[in-house]
C-alpha atoms as a PDB file:
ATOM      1  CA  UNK A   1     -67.353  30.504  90.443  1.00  0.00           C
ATOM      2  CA  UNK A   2     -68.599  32.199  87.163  1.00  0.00           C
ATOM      3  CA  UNK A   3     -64.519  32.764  86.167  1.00  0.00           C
ATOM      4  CA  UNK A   4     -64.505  29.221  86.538  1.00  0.00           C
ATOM      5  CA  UNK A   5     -67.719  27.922  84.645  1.00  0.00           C
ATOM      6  CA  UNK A   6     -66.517  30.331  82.011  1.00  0.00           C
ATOM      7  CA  UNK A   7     -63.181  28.795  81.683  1.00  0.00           C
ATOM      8  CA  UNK A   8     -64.792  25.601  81.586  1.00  0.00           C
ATOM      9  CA  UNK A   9     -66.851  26.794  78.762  1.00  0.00           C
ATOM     10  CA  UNK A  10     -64.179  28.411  76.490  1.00  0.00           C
ATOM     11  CA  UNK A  11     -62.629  24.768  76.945  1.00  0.00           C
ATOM     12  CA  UNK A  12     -65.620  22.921  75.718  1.00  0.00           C
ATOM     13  CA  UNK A  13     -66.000  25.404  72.907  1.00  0.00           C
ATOM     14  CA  UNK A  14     -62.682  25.467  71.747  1.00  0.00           C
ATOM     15  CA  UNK A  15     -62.853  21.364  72.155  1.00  0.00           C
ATOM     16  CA  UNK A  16     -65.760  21.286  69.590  1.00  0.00           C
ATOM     17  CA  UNK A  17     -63.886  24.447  67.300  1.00  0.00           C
ATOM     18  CA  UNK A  18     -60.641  22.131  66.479  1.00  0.00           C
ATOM     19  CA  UNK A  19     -62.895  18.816  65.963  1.00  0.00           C
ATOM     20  CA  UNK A  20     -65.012  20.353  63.341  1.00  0.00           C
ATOM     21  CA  UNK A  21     -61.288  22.132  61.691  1.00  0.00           C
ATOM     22  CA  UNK A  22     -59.967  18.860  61.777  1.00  0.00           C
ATOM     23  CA  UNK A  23     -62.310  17.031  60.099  1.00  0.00           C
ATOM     24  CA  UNK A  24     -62.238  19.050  57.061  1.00  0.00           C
ATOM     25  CA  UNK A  25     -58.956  17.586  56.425  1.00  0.00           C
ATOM     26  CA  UNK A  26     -57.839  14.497  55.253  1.00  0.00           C
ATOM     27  CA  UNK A  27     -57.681  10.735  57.339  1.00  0.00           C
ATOM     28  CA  UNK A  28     -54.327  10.964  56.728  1.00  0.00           C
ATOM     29  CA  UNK A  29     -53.666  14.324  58.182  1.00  0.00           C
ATOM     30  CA  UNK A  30     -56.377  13.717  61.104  1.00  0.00           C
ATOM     31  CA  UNK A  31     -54.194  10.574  62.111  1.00  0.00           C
ATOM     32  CA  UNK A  32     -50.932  11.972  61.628  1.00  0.00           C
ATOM     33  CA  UNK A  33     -51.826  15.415  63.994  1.00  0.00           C
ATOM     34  CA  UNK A  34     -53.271  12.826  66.765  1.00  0.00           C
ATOM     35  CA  UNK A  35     -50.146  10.770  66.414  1.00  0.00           C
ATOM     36  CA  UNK A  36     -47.505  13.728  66.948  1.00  0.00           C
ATOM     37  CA  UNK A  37     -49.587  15.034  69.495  1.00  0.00           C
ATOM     38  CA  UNK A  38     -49.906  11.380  71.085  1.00  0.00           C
ATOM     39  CA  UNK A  39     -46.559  11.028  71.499  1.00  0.00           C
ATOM     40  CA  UNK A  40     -46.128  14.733  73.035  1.00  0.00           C
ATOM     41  CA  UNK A  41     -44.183  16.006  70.640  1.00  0.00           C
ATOM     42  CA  UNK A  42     -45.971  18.975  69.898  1.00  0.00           C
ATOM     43  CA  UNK A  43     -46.660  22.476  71.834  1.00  0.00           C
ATOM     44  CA  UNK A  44     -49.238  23.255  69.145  1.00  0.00           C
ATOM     45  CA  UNK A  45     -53.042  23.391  69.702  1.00  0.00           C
ATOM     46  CA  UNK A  46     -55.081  21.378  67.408  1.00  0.00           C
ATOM     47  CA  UNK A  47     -55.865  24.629  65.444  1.00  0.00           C
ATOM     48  CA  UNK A  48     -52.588  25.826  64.595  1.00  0.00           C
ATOM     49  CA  UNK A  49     -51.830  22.115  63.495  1.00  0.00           C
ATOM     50  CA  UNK A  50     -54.323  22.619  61.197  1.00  0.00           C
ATOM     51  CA  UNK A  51     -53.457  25.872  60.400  1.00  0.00           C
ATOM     52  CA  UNK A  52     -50.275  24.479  59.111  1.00  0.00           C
ATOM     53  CA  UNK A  53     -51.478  21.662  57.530  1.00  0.00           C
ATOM     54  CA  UNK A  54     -53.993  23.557  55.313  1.00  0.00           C
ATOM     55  CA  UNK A  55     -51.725  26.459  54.554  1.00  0.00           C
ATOM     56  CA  UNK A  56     -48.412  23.742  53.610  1.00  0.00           C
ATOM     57  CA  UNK A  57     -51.801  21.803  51.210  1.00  0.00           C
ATOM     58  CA  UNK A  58     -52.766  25.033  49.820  1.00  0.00           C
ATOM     59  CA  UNK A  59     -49.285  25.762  48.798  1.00  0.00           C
ATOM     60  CA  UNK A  60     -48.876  22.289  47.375  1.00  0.00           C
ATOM     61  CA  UNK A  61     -51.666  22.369  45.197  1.00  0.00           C
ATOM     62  CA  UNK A  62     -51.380  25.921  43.946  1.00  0.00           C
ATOM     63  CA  UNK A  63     -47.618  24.468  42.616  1.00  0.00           C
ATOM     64  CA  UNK A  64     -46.175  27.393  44.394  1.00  0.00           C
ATOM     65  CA  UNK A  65     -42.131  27.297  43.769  1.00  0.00           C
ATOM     66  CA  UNK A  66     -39.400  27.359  47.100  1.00  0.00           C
ATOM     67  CA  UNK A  67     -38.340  26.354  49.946  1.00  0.00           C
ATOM     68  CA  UNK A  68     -39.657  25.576  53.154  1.00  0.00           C
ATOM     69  CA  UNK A  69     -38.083  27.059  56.490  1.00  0.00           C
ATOM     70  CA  UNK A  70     -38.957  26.344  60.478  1.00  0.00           C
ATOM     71  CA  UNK A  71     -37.706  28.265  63.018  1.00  0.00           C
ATOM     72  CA  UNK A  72     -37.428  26.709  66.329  1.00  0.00           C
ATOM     73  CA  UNK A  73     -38.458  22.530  66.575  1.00  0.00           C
ATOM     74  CA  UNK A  74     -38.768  21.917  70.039  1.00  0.00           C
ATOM     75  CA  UNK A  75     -39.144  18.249  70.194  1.00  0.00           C
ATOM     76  CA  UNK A  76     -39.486  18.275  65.997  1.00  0.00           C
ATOM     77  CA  UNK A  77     -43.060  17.533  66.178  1.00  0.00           C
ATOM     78  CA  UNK A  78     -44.480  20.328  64.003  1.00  0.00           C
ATOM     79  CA  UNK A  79     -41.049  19.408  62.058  1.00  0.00           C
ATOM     80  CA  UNK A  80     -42.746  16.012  61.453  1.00  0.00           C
ATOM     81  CA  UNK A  81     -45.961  17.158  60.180  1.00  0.00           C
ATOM     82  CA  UNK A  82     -44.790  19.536  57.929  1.00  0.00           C
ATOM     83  CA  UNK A  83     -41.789  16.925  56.573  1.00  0.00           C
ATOM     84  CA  UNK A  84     -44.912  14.654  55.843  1.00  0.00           C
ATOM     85  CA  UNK A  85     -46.615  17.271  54.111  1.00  0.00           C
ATOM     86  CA  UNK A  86     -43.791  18.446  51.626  1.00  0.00           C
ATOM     87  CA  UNK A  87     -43.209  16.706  48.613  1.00  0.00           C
ATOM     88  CA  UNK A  88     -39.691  14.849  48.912  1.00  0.00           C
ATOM     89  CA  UNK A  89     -38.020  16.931  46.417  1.00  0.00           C
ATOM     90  CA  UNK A  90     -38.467  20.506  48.074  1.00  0.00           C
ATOM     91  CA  UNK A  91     -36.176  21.385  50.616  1.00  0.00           C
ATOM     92  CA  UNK A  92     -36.494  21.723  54.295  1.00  0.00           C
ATOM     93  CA  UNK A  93     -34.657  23.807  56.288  1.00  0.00           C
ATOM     94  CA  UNK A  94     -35.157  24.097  60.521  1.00  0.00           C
ATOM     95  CA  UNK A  95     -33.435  26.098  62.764  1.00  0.00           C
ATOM     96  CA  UNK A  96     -32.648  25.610  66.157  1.00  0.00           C
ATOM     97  CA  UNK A  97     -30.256  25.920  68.959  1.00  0.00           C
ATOM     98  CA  UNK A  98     -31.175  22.747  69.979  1.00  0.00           C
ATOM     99  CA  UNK A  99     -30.522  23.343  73.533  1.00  0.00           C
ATOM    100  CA  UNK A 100     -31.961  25.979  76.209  1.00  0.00           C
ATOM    101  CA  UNK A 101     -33.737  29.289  74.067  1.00  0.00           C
ATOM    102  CA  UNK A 102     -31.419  32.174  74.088  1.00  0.00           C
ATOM    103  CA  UNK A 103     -31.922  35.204  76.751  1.00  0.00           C
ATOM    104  CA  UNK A 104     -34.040  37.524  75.874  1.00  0.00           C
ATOM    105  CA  UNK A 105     -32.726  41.211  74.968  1.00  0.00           C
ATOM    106  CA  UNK A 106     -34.120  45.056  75.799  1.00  0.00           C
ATOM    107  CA  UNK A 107     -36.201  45.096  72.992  1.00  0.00           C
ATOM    108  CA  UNK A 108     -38.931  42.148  74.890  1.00  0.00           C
ATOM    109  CA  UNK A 109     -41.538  42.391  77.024  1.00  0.00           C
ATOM    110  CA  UNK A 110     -41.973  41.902  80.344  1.00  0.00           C
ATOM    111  CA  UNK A 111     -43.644  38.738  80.335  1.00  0.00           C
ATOM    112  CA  UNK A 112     -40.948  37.487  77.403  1.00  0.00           C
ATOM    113  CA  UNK A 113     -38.323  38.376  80.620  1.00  0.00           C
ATOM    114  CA  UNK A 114     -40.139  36.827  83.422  1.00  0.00           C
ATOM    115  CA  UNK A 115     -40.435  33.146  81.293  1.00  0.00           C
ATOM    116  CA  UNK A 116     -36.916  33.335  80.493  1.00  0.00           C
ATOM    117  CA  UNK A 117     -36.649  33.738  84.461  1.00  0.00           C
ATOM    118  CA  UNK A 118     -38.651  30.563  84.870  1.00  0.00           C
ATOM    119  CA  UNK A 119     -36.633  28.437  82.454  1.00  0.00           C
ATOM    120  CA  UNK A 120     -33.469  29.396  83.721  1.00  0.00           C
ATOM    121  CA  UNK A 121     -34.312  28.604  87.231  1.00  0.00           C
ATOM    122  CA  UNK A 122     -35.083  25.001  86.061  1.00  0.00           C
ATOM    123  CA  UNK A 123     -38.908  25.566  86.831  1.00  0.00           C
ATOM    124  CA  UNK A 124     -39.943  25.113  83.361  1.00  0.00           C
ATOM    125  CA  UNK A 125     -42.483  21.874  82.462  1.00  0.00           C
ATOM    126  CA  UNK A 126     -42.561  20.238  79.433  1.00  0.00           C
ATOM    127  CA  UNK A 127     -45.466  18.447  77.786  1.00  0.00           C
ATOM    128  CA  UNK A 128     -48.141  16.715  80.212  1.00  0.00           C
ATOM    129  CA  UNK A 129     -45.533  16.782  83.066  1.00  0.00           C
ATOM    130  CA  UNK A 130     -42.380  15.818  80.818  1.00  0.00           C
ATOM    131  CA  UNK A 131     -39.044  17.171  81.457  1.00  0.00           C
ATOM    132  CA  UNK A 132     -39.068  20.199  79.364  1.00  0.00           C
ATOM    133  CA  UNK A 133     -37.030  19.891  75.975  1.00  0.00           C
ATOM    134  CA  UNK A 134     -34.611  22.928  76.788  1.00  0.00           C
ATOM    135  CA  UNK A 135     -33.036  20.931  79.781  1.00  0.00           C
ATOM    136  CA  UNK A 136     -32.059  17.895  77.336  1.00  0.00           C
ATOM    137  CA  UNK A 137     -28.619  17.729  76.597  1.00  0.00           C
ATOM    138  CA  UNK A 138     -28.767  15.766  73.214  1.00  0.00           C
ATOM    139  CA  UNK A 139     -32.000  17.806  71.613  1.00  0.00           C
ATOM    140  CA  UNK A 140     -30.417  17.781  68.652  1.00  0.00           C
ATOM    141  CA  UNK A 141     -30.172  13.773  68.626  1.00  0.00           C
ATOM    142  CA  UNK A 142     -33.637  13.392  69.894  1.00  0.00           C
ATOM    143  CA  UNK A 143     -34.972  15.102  67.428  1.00  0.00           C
ATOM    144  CA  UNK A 144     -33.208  13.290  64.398  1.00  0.00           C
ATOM    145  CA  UNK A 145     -35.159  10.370  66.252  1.00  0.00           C
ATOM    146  CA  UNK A 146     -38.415  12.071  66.634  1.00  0.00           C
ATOM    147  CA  UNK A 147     -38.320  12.378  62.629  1.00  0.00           C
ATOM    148  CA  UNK A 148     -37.085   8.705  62.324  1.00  0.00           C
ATOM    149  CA  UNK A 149     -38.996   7.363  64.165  1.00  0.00           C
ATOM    150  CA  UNK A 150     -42.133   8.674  61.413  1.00  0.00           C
ATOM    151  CA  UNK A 151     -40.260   7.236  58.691  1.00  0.00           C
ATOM    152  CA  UNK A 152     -38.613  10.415  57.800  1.00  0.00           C
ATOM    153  CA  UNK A 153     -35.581  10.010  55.553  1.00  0.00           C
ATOM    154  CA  UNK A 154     -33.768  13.503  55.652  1.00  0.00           C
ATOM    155  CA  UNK A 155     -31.355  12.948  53.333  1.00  0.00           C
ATOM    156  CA  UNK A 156     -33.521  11.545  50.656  1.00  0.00           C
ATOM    157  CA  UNK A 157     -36.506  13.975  51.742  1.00  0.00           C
ATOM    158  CA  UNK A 158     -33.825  16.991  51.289  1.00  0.00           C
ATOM    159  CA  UNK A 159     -34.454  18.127  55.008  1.00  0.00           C
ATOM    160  CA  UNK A 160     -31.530  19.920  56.453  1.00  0.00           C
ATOM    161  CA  UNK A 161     -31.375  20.463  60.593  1.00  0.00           C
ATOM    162  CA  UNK A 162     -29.227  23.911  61.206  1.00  0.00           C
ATOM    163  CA  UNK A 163     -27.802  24.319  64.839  1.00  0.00           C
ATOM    164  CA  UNK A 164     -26.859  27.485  65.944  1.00  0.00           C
ATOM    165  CA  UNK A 165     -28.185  30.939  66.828  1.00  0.00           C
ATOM    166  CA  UNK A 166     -30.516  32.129  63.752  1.00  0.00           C
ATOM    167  CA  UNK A 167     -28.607  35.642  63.603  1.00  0.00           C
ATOM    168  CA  UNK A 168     -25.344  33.465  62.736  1.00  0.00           C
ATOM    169  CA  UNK A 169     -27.060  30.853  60.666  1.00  0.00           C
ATOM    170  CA  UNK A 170     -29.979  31.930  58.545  1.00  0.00           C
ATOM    171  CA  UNK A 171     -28.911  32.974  55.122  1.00  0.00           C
ATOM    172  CA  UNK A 172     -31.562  32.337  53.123  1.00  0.00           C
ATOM    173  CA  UNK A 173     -30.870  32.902  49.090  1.00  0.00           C
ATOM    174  CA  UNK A 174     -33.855  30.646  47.326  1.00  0.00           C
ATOM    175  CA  UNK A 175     -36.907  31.654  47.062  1.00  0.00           C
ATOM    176  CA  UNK A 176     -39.295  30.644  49.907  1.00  0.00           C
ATOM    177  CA  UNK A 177     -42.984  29.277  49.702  1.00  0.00           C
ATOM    178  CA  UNK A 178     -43.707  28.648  53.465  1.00  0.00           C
ATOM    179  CA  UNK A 179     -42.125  29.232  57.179  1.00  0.00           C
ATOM    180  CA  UNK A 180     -43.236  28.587  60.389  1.00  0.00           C
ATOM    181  CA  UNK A 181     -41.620  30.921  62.952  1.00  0.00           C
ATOM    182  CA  UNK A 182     -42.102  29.639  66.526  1.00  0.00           C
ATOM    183  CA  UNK A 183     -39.043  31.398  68.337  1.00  0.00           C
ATOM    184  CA  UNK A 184     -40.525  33.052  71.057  1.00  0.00           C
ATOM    185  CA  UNK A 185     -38.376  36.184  71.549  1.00  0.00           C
ATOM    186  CA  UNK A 186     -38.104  39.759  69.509  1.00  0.00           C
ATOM    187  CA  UNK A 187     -34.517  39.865  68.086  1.00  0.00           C
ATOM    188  CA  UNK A 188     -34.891  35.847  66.597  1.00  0.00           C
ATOM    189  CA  UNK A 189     -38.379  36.947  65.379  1.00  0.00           C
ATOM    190  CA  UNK A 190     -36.866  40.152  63.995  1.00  0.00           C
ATOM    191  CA  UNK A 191     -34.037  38.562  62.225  1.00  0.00           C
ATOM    192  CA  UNK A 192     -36.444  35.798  60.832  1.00  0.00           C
ATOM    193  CA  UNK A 193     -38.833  38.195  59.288  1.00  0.00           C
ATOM    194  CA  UNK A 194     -36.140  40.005  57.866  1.00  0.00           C
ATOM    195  CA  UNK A 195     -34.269  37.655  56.016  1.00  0.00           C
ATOM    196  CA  UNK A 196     -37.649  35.531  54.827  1.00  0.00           C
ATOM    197  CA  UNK A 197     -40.397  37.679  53.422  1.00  0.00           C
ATOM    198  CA  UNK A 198     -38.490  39.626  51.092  1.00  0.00           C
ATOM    199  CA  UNK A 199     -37.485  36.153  49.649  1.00  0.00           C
ATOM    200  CA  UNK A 200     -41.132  34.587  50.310  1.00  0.00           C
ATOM    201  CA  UNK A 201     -43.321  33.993  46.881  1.00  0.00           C
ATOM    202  CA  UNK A 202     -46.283  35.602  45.717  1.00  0.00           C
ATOM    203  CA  UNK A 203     -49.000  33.533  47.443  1.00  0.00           C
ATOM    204  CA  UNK A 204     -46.615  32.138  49.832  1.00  0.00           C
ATOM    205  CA  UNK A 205     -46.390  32.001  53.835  1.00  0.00           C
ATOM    206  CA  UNK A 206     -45.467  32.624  57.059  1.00  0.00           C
ATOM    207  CA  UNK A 207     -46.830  31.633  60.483  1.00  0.00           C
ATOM    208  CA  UNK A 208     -45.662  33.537  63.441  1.00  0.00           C
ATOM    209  CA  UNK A 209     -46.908  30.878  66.751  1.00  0.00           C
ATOM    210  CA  UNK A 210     -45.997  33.255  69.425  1.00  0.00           C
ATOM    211  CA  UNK A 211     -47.878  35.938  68.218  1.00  0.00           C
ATOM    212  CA  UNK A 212     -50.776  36.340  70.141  1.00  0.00           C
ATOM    213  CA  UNK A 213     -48.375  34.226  73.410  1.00  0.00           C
ATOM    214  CA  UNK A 214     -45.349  36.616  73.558  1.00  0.00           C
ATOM    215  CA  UNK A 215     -44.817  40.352  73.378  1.00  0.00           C
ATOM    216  CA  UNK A 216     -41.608  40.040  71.827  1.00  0.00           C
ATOM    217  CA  UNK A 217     -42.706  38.189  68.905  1.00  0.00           C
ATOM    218  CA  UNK A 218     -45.953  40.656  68.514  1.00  0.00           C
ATOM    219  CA  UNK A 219     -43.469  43.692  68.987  1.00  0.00           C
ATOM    220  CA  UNK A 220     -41.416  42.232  66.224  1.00  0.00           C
ATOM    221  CA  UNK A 221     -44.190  41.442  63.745  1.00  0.00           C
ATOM    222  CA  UNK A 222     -45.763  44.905  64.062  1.00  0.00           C
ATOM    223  CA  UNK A 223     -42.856  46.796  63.652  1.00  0.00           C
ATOM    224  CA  UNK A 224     -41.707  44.833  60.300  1.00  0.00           C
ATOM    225  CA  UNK A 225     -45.286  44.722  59.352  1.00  0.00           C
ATOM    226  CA  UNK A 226     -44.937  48.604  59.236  1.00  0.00           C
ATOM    227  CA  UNK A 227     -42.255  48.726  56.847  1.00  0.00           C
ATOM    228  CA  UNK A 228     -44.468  46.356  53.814  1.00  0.00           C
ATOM    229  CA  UNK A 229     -47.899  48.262  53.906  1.00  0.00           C
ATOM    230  CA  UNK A 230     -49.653  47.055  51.156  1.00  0.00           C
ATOM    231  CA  UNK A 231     -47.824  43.527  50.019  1.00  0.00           C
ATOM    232  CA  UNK A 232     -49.301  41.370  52.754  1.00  0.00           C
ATOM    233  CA  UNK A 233     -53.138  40.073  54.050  1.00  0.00           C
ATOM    234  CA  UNK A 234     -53.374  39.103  57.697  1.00  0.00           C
ATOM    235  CA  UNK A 235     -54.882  35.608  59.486  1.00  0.00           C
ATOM    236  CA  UNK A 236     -54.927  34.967  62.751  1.00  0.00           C
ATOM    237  CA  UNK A 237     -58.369  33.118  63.295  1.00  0.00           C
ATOM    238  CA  UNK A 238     -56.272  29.961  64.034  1.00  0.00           C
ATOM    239  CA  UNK A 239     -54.577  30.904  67.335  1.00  0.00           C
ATOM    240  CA  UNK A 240     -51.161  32.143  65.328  1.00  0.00           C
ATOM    241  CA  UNK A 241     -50.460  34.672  62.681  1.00  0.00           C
ATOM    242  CA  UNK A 242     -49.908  34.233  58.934  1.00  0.00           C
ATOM    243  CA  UNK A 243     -48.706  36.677  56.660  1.00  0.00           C
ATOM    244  CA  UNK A 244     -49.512  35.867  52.879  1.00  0.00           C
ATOM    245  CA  UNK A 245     -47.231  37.723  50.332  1.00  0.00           C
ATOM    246  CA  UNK A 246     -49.665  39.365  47.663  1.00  0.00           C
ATOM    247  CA  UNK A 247     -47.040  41.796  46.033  1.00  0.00           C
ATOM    248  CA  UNK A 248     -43.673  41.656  45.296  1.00  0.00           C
END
């Protein structure tokens, strides 16, 4: 009984937490989270919705040069926001398999092993009982509608949609002012971190979801965090993890 009145609190608390966050942003914003999130296209909590949204604003209005990268678009909704939030003339790159996530490797955790278990079994639930987004044959379709469907233009918005494993595909040569990681796993988190930050700008940023949701992801992020002591600062008050670049 007191688990339960306590989980029932937490809820209510973290209820009024992402209503007073999401106030301090714009109408614009405020409608265009409740709309993605409406149409369940979005795995994201209200807070790291907003986490994005004032991070990609921040970057916007400090003029910050580069590119801006997502790993791993599910249904595109986080995709959407951030597409919204660009400016048309920066470029847009997200990565994805677009199918079922890649197995896990030796280098995850336990609990990164036993949800890869549960997908592959077809046990897996997507979004308020929908059929999960790894079991869709034509992801890579749906989401090119997902983004129409908001009035997104990708050719004229210079967004690109990469298929493919991230180790093959990600070959990042411009500089980079934002990414959001969301890839679940150690070796996609690995090679992500790898091949962004020493390209990311002073001031610039990346958001790790899984961070405080998957061990493989955390593994990944402390180990590279290891090897650039000193040209980083650390948030995670908003559910995921950003590293800001302070030093080249």
């Amino acid at each position: 009984m007191i688990k339960r009145i306590n989980k029932i609190l937490k809820e209510v608390v973290n209820i009024y937490q992402e209503k007073a966050l999401l106030s301090k942003l714009s109408i614009t914003n405020q409608h265009l989270i409740a709309e993605i999130r409406d149409k369940k296209l979005t795995y994201l909590t209200n807070k790291k919705l907003v986490n994005i949204t004032s991070t990609c604003n921040a970057i916007k209005e400090a003029n910050l040069p580069g590119i801006f990268i997502e790993a791993g678009c599910a249904l595109g909704g986080s995709s959407i926001l951030i597409s919204k939030l660009k400016s048309k003339e920066r470029p847009f790159l997200i990565y994805d398999v677009f199918g079922i996530i890649p197995p896990p490797t030796e280098d995850d955790t336990k609990d990164v092993h036993d949800r890869y278990k549960t997908i592959t079994q077809g046990k897996s639930k997507g979004i308020k009982g929908d059929k999960y987004y790894g079991y869709e044959d034509n992801l890579y379709e749906i989401v090119k509608i997902n983004l129409h469907n908001f009035e997104i233009d990708r050719k004229s918005e210079s967004i690109y949609l990469i298929k493919g494993l991230l180790q093959d595909t990600m070959k990042i040569e411009e500089k980079v002012a934002f990414a959001h990681i969301d890839v679940d796993w150690y070796e996609p988190v690995k090679t992500c971190l790898e091949r962004i930050f020493p390209n990311l700008v002073i001031g610039g940023s990346i958001i790790l979801d899984d961070y405080h949701d998957w061990g493989g992801c955390r593994k990944a992020t402390d180990e590279f965090l290891t090897k650039i002591a000193g040209e980083y600062i650390l948030d995670d008050s908003f559910g995921s993890m950003k590293i800001t670049k302070i030093v080249v």
